[in-house]
C-alpha atoms as a PDB file:
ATOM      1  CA  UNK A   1    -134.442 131.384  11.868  1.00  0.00           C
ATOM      2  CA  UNK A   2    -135.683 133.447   9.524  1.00  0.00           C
ATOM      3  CA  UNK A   3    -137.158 137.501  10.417  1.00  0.00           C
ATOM      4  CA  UNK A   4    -140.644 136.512   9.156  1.00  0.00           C
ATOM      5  CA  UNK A   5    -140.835 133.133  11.541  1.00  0.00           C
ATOM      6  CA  UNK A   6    -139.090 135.918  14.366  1.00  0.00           C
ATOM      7  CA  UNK A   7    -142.284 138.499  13.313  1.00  0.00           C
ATOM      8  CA  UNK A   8    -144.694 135.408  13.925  1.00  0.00           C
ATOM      9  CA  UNK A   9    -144.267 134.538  17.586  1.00  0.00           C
ATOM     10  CA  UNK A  10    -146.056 135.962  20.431  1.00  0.00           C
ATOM     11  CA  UNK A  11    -145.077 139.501  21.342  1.00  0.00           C
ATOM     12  CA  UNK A  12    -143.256 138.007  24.868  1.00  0.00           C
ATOM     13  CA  UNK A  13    -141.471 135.142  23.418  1.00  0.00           C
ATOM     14  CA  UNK A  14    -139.953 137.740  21.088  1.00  0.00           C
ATOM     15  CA  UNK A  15    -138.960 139.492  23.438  1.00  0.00           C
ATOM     16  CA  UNK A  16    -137.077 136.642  24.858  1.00  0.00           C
ATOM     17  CA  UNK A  17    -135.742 135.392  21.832  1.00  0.00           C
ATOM     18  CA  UNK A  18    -133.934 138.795  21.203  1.00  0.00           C
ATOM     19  CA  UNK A  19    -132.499 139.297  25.388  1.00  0.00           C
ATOM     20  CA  UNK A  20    -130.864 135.727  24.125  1.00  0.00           C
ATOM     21  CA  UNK A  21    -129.675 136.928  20.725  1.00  0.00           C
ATOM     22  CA  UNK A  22    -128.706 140.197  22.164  1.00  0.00           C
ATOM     23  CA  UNK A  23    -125.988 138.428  24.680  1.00  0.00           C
ATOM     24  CA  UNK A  24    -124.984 136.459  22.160  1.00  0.00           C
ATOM     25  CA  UNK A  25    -123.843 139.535  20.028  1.00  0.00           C
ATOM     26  CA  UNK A  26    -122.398 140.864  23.315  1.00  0.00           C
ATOM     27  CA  UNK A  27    -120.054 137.955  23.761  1.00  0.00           C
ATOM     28  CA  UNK A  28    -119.080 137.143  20.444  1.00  0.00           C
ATOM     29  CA  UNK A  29    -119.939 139.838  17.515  1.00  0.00           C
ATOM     30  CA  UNK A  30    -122.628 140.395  15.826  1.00  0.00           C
ATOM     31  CA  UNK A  31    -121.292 138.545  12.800  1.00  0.00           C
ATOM     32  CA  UNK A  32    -120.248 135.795  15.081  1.00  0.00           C
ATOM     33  CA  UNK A  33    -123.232 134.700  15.901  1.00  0.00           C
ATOM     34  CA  UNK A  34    -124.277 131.651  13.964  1.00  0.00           C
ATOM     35  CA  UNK A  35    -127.931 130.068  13.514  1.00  0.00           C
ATOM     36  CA  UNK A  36    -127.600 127.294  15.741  1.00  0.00           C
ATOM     37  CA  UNK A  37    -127.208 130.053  18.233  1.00  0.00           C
ATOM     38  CA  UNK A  38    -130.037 131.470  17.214  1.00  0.00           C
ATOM     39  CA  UNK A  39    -131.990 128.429  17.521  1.00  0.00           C
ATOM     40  CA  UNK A  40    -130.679 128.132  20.960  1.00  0.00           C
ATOM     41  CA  UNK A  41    -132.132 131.145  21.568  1.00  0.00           C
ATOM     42  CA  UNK A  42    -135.536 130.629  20.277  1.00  0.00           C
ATOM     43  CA  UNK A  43    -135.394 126.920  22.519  1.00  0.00           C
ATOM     44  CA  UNK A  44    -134.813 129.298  25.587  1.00  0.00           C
ATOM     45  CA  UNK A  45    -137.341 131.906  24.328  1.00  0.00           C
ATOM     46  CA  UNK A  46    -139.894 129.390  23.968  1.00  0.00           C
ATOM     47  CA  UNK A  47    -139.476 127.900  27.964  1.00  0.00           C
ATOM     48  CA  UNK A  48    -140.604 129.223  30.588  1.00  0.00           C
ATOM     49  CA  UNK A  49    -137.000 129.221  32.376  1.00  0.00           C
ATOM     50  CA  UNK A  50    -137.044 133.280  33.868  1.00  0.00           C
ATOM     51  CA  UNK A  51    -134.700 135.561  32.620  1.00  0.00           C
ATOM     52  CA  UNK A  52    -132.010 136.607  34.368  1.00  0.00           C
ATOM     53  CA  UNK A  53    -132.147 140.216  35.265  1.00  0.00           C
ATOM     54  CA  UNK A  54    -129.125 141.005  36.783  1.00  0.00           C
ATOM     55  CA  UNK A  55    -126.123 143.210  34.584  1.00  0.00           C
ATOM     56  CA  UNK A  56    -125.106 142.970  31.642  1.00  0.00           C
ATOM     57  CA  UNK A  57    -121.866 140.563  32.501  1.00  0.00           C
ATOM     58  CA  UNK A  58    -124.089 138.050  35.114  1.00  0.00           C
ATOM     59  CA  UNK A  59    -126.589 137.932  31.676  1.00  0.00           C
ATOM     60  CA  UNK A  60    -123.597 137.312  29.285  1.00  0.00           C
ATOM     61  CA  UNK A  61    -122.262 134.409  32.376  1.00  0.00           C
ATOM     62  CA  UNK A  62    -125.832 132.816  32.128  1.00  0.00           C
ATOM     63  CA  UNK A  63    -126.034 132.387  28.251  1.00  0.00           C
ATOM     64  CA  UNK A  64    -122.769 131.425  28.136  1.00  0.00           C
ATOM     65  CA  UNK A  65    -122.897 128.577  30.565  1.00  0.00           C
ATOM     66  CA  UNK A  66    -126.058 127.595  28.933  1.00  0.00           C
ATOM     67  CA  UNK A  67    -124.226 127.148  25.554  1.00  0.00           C
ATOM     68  CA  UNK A  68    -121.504 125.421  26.620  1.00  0.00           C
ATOM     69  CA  UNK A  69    -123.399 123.047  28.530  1.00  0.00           C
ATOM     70  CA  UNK A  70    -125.711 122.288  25.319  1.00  0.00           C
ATOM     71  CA  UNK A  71    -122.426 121.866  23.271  1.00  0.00           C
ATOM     72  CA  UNK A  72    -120.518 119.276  25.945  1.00  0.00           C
ATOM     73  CA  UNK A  73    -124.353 117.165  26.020  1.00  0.00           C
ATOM     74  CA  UNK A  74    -124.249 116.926  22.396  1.00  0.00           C
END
């Protein structure tokens, strides 16, 4: 994932795409987080799955159950 490929999608996937990252730097560190997780992130960005818009923890929950479901599938 690269910022100009970010800059390129449409204004509400973007928005998407960073509510993932930005849980993903919640739970483990911004210089944790790893492309693949980024690519997960665009993946979700790019459905049309709704966001979860309860608090902060319940949004942290969600990404992290998606994650570890995509890791024990592949």
């Amino acid at each position: 994932m690269t910022p100009n490929s970010i800059r390129e999608m449409a204004p509400h996937t973007r928005q998407r795409f960073h509510f993932a990252a930005s849980s993903f730097s919640r739970m483990f560190g911004v210089d944790k987080v790893t492309p693949e997780m980024l690519d997960f992130c665009v993946g979700w960005a790019e459905q049309t799955m709704p966001a979860p818009l309860e608090g902060l923890t319940e949004v942290d929950i969600y990404f992290r159950r998606l994650w570890t479901m995509r890791l024990s599938y592949s």
